[in-house]
Each structure stands twice: as structure tokens, then as C-alpha cells.
N, C-alpha and C. Protein backbone atom coordinates (compact mmCIF):
# COMPACT_ATOMS: atom_id res chain seq x y z
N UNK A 1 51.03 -76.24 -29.57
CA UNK A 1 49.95 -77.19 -29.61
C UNK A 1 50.31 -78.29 -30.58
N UNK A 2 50.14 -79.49 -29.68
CA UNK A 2 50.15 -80.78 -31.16
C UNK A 2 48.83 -81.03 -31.58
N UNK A 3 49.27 -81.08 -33.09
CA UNK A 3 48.16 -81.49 -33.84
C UNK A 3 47.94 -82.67 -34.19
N UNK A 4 46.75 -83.35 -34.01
CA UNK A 4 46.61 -85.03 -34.66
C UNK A 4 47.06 -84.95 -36.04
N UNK A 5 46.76 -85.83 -36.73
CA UNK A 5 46.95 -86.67 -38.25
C UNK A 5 46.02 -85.79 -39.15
N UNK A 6 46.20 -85.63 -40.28
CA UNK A 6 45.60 -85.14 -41.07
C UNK A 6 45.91 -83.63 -41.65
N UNK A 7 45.42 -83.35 -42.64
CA UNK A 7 46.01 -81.92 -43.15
C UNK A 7 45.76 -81.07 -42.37
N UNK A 8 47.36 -79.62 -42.64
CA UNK A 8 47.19 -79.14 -41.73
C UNK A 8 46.99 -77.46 -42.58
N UNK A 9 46.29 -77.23 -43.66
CA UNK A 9 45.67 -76.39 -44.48
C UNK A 9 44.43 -76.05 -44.20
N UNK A 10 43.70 -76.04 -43.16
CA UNK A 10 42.44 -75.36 -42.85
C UNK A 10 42.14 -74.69 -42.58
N UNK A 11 40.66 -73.27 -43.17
CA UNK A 11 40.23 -73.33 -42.65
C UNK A 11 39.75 -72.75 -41.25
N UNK A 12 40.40 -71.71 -40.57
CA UNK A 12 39.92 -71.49 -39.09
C UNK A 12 38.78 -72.39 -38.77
N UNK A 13 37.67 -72.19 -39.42
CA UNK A 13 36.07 -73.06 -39.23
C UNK A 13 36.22 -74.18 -38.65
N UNK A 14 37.62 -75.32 -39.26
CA UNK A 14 37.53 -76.47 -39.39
C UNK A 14 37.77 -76.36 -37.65
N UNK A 15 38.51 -75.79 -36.49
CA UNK A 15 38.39 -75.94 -35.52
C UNK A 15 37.05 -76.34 -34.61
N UNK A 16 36.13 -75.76 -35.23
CA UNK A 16 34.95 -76.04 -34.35
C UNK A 16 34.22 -77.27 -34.35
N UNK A 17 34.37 -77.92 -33.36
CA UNK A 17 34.04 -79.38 -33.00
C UNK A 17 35.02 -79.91 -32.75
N UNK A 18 36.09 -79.58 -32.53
CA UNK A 18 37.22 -79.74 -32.20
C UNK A 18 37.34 -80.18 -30.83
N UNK A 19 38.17 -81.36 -30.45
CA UNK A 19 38.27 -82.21 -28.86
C UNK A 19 39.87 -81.44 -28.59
N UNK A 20 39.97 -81.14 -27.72
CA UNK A 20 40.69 -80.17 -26.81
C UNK A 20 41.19 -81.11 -26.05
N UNK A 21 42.29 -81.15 -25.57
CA UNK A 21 43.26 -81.88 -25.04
C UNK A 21 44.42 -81.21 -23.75
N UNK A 22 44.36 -81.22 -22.67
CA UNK A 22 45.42 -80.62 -21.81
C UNK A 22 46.68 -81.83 -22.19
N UNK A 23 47.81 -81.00 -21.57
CA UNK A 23 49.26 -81.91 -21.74
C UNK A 23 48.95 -83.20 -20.53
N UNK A 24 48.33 -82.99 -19.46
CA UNK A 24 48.25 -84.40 -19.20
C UNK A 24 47.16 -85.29 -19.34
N UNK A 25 46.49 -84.68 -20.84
CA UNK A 25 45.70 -85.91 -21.00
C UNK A 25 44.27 -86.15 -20.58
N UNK A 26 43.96 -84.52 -19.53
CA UNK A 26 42.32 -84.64 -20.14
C UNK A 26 41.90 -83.41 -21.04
N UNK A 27 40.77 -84.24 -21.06
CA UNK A 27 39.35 -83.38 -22.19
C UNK A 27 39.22 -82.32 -21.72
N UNK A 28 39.52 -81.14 -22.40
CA UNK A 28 39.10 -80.26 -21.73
C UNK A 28 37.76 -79.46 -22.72
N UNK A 29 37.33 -80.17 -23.32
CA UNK A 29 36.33 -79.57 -24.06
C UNK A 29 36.23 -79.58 -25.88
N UNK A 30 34.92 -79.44 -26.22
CA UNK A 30 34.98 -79.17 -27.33
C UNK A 30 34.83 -77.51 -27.94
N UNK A 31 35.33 -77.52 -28.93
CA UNK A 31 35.54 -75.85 -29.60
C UNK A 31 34.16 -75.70 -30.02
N UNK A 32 33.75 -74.62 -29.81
CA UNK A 32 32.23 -74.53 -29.86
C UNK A 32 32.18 -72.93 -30.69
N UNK A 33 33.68 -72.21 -30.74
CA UNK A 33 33.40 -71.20 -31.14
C UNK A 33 35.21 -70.42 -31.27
N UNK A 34 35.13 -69.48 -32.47
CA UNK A 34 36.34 -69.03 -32.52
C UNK A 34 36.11 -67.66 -31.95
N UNK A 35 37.05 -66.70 -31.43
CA UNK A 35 36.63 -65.05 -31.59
C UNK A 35 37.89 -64.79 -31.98
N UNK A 36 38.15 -63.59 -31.80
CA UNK A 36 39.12 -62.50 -32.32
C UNK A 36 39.87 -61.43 -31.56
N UNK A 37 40.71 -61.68 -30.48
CA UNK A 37 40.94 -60.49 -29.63
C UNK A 37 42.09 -59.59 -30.48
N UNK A 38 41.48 -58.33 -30.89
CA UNK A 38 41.87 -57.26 -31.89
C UNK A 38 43.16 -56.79 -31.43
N UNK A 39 42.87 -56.55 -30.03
CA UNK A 39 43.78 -55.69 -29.08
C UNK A 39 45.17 -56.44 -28.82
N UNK A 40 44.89 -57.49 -28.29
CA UNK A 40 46.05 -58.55 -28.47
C UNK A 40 46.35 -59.79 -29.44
N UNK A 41 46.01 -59.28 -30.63
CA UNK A 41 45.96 -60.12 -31.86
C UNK A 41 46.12 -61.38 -31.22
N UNK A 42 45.00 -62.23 -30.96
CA UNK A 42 44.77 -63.46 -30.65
C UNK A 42 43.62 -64.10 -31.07
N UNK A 43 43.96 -65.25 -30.75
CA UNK A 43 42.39 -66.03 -31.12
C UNK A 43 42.26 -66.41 -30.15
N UNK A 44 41.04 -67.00 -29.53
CA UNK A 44 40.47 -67.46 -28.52
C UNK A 44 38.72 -68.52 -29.24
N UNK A 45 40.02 -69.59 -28.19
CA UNK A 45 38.92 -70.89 -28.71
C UNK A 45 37.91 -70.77 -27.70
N UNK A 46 36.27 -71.00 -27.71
CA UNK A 46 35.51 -70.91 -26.74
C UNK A 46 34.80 -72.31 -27.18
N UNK A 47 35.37 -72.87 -25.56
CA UNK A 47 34.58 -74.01 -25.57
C UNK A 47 33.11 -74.33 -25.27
N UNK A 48 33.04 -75.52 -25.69
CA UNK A 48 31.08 -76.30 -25.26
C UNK A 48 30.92 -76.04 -23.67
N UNK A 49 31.62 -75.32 -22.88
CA UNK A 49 31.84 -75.80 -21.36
C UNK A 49 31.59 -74.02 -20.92
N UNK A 50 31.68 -73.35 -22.15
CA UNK A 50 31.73 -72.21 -22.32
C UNK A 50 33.02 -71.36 -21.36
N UNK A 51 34.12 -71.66 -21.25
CA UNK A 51 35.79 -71.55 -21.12
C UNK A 51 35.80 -71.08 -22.38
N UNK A 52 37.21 -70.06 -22.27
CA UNK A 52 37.91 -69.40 -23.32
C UNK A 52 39.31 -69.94 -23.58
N UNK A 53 39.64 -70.28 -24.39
CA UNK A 53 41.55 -70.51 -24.40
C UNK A 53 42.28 -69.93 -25.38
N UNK A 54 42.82 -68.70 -25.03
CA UNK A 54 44.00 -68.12 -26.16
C UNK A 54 45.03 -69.16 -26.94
N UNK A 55 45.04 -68.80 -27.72
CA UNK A 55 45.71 -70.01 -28.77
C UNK A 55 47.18 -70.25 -28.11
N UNK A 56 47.66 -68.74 -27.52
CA UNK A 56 48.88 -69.06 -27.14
C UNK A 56 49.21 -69.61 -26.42
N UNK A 57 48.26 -70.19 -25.69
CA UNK A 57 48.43 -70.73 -23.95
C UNK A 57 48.46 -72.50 -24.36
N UNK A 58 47.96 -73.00 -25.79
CA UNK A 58 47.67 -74.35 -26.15
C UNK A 58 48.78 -74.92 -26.88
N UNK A 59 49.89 -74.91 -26.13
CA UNK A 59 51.12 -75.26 -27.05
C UNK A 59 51.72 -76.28 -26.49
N UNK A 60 51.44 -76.90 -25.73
CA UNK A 60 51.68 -78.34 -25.39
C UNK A 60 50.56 -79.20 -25.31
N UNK A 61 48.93 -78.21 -25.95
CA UNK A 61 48.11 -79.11 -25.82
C UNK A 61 47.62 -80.22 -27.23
N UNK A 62 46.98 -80.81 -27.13
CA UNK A 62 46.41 -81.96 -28.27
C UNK A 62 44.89 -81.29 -28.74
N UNK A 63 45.17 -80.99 -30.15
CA UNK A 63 43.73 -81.10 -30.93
C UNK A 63 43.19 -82.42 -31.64
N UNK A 64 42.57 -82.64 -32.23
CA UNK A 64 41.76 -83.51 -32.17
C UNK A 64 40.93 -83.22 -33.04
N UNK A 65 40.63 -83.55 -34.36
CA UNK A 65 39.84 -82.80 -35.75
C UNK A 65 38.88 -83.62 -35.62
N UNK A 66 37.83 -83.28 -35.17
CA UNK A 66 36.12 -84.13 -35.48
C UNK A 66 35.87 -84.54 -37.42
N UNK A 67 35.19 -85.86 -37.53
CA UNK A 67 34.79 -86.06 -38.97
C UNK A 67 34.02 -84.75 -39.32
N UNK A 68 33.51 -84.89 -40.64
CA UNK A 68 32.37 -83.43 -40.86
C UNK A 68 31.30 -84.55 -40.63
């Protein structure tokens, strides 16, 4: 996953509100929520669209850090 500008010391929290980005460039949502899959030590971003995305699967995608 590429990350925009800005520090990259955060936080898990700081993801939420987060603009979600596919590799070609659309929106695919905002982060509305983190969880925890135990079983397959993952995270999973759950979007405003209410979609799930394993962190591992977002590695050519674009985040996007909302102001507070």
C-alpha cells in the first residue's frame, strides 16, 4: 500500500476516516472501522460502504489521511 505525505508513526485509530484508493484510481471508500482477524493475524479495514479489506490485499493501493 502507498501511503500519502505525512508521518508515518500512527496510531492504528489514525486510519479511520481514511480515503481508500484502488491502483487504478478509484475511491473505494472510507475506513469506518478497524477489526482483528486472530486466526489469520490480520487486520481488516471496514469500510463506510460497509466492505471489508485485509491489509494484505492493499499493497498497491493509496491511503489518504483525513485532517482531525
Amino acid at each position: 500500500m502507498k501511503i500519502s505525505e505525512g508521518p508515518l508513526d500512527l496510531p492504528i485509530e489514525a486510519l479511520v476516516g481514511a480515503i481508500i484508493t484502488s491502483d487504478d484510481g478509484t475511491e473505494i471508500g472510507a475506513v469506518a472501522d478497524i477489526r482483528v482477524d486472530i486466526t489469520n493475524h490480520e487486520f481488516i479495514l471496514v469500510l463506510d460502504t460497509g466492505d471489508g479489506l485485509r491489509w494484505s490485499d492493499l499493497k498497491d493501493y493509496m491511503i489518504t489521511f483525513q485532517g482531525p
